[in-house]
C-alpha atoms as a PDB file:
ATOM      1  CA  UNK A   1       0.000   0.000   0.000  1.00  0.00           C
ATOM      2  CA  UNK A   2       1.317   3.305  -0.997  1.00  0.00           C
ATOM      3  CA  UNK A   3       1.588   6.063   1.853  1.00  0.00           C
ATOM      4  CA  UNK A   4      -0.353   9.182   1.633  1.00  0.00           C
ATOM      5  CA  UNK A   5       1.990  12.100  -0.249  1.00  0.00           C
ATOM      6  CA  UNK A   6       3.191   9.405  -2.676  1.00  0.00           C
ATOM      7  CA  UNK A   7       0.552  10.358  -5.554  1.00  0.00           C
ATOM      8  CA  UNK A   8       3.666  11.093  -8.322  1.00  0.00           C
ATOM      9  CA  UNK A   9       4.121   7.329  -7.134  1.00  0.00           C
ATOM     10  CA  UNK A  10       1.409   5.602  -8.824  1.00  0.00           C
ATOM     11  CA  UNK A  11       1.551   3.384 -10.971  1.00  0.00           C
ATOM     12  CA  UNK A  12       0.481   3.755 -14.764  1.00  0.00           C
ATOM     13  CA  UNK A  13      -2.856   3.003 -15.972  1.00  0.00           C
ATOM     14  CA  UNK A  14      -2.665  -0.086 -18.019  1.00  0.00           C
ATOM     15  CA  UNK A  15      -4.610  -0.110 -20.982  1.00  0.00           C
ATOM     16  CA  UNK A  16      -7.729  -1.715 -20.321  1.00  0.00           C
ATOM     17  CA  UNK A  17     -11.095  -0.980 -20.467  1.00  0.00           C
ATOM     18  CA  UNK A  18     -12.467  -2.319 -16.684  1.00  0.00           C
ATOM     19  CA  UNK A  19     -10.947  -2.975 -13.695  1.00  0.00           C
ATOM     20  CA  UNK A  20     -11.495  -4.639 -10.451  1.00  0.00           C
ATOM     21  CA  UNK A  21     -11.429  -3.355  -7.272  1.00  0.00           C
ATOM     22  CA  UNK A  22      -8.881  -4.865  -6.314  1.00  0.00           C
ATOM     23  CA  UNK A  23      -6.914  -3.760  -9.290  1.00  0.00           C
ATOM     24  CA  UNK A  24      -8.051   0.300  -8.785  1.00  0.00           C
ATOM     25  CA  UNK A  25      -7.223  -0.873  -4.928  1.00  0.00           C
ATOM     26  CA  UNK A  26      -3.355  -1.451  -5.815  1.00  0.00           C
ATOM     27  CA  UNK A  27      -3.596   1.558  -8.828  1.00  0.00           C
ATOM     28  CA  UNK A  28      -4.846   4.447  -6.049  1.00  0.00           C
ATOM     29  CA  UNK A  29      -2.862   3.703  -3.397  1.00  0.00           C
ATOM     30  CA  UNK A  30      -6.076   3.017  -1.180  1.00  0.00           C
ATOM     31  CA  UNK A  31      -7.874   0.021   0.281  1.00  0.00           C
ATOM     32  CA  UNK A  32     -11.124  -1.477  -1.297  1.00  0.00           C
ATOM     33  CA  UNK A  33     -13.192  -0.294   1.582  1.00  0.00           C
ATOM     34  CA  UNK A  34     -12.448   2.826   0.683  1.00  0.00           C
ATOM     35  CA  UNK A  35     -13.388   2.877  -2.442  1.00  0.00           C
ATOM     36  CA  UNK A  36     -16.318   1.617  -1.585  1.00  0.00           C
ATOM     37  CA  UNK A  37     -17.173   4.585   1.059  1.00  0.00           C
ATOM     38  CA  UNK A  38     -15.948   7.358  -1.854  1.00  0.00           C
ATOM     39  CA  UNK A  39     -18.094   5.355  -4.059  1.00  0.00           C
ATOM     40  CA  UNK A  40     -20.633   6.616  -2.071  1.00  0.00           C
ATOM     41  CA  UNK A  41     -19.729   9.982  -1.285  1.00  0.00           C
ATOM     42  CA  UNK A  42     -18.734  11.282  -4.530  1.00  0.00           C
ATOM     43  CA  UNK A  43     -21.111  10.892  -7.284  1.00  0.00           C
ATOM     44  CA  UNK A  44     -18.436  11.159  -9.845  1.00  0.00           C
ATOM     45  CA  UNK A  45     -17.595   8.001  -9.294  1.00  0.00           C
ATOM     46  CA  UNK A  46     -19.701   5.475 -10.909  1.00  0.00           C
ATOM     47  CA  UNK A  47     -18.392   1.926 -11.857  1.00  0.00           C
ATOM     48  CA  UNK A  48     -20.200  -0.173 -13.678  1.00  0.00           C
ATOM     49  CA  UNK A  49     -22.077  -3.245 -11.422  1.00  0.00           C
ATOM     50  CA  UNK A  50     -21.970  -6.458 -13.050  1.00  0.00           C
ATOM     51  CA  UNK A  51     -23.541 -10.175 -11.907  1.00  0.00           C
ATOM     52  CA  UNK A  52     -22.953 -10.377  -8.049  1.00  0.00           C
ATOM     53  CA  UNK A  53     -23.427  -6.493  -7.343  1.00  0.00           C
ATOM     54  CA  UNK A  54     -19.179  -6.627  -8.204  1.00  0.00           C
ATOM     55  CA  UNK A  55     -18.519  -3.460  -9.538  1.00  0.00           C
ATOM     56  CA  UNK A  56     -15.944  -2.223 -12.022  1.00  0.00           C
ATOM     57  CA  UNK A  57     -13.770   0.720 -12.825  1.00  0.00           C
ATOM     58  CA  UNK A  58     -12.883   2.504 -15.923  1.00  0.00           C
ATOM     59  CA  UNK A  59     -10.218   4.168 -16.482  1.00  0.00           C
ATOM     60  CA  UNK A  60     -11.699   7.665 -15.541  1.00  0.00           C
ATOM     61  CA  UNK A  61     -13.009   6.850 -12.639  1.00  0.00           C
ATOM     62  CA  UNK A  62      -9.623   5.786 -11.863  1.00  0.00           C
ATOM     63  CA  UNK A  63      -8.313   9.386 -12.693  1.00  0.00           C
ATOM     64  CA  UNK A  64     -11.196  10.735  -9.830  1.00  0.00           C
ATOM     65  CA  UNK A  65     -10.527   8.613  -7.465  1.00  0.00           C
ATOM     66  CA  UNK A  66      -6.340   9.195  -7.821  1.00  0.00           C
ATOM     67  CA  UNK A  67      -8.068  12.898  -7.373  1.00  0.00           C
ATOM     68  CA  UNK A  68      -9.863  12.657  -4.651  1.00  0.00           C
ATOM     69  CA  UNK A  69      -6.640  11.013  -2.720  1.00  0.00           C
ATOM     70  CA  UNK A  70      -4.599  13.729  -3.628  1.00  0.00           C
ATOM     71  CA  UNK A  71      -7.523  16.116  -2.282  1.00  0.00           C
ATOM     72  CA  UNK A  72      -7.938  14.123   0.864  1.00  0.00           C
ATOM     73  CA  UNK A  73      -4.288  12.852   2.151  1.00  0.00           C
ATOM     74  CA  UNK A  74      -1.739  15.603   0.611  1.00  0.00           C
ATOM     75  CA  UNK A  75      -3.860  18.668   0.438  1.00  0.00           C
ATOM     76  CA  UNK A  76      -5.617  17.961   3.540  1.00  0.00           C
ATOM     77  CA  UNK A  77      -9.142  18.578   2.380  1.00  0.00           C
ATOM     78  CA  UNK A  78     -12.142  17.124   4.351  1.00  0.00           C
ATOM     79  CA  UNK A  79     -14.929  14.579   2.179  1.00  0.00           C
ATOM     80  CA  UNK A  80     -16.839  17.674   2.052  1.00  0.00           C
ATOM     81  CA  UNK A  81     -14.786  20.027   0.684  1.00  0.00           C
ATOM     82  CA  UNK A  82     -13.374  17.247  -1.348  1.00  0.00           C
ATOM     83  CA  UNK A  83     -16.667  16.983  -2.831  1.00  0.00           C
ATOM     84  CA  UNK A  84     -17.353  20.732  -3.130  1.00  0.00           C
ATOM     85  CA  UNK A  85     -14.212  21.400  -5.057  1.00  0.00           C
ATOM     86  CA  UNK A  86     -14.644  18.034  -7.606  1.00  0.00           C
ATOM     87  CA  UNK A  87     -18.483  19.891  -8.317  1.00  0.00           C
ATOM     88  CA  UNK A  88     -17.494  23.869  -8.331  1.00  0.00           C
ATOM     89  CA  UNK A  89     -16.052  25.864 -11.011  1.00  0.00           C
ATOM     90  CA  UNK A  90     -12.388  25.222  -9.739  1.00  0.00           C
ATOM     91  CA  UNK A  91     -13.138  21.912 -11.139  1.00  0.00           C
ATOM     92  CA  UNK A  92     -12.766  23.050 -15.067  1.00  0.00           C
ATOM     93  CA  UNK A  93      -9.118  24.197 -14.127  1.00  0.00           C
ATOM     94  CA  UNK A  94      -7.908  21.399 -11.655  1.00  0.00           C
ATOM     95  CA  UNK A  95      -4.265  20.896 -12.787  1.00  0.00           C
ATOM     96  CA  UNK A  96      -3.896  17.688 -11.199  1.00  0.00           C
ATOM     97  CA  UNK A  97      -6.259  15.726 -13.073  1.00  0.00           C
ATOM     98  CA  UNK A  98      -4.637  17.082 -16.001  1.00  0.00           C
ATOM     99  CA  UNK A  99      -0.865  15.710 -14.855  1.00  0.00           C
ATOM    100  CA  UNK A 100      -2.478  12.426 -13.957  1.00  0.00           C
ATOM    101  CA  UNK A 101      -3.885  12.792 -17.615  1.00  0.00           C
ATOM    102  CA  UNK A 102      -0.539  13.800 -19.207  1.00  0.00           C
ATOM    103  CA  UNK A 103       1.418  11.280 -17.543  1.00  0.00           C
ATOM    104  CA  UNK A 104      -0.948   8.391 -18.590  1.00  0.00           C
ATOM    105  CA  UNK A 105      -1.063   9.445 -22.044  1.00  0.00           C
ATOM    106  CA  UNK A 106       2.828   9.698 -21.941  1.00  0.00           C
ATOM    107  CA  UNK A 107       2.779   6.121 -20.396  1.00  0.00           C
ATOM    108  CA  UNK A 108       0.865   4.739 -23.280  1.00  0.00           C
ATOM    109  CA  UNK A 109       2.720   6.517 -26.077  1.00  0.00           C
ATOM    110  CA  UNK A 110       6.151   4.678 -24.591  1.00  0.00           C
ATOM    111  CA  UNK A 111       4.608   1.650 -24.511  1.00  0.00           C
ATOM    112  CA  UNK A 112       3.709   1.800 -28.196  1.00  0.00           C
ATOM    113  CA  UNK A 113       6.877   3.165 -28.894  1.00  0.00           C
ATOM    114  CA  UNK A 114       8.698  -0.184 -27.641  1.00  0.00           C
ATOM    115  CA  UNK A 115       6.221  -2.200 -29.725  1.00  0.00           C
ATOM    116  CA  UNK A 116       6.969  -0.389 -32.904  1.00  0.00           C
ATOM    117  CA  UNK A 117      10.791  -0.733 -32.338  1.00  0.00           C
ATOM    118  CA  UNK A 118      10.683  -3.968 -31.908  1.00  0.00           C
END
């Protein structure tokens, strides 16, 4: 499990389409549980329930919830203002969801470049 302050330590976002909890789990640096509660607190979050009420991720909802930690554990924010800030207008602007963006895209583009020079 990653420690709080370690966002720029995340791992890359492989290239699929869904993802288990467990999976986002390792991905966001947070246990399933709490997934689960910010599931329920922050309605941009919405995996897709399958058979068995399992639920999976896609690969945005990985981006908000790698958000939301970075809100929560390194710029101290409560689940309130969390919340506020994902809904108000300084949402539009949020640099951080665009590194997280940036650095996934650049993650994928190297990747492609190894298969091509192969």
């Amino acid at each position: 499990m990653l420690e709080p302050g370690n966002n720029a330590k995340l791992p890359p976002i492989p290239g699929k389409r869904y993802f288990t909890i467990g999976e986002v789990s390792t991905l966001c640096g947070v246990k399933p549980h709490v997934l689960r509660y910010w599931g329920q607190e922050f309605p941009q979050i919405k995996p897709v329930k399958r058979r068995g009420n399992r639920r999976y991720y896609r690969p945005q909802d990985i981006l908000i919830i790698r958000q939301i930690r970075s809100l929560l554990y390194e710029e101290g924010f409560t689940i309130g203002g969390a919340r506020q800030r994902l809904t108000g207008d300084e949402a539009r602007n949020d640099v951080s969801q665009s590194k997280q963006i940036i650095r996934q895209v650049r993650t994928e583009l190297e990747d492609v470049l190894k298969i091509l020079r192969r």
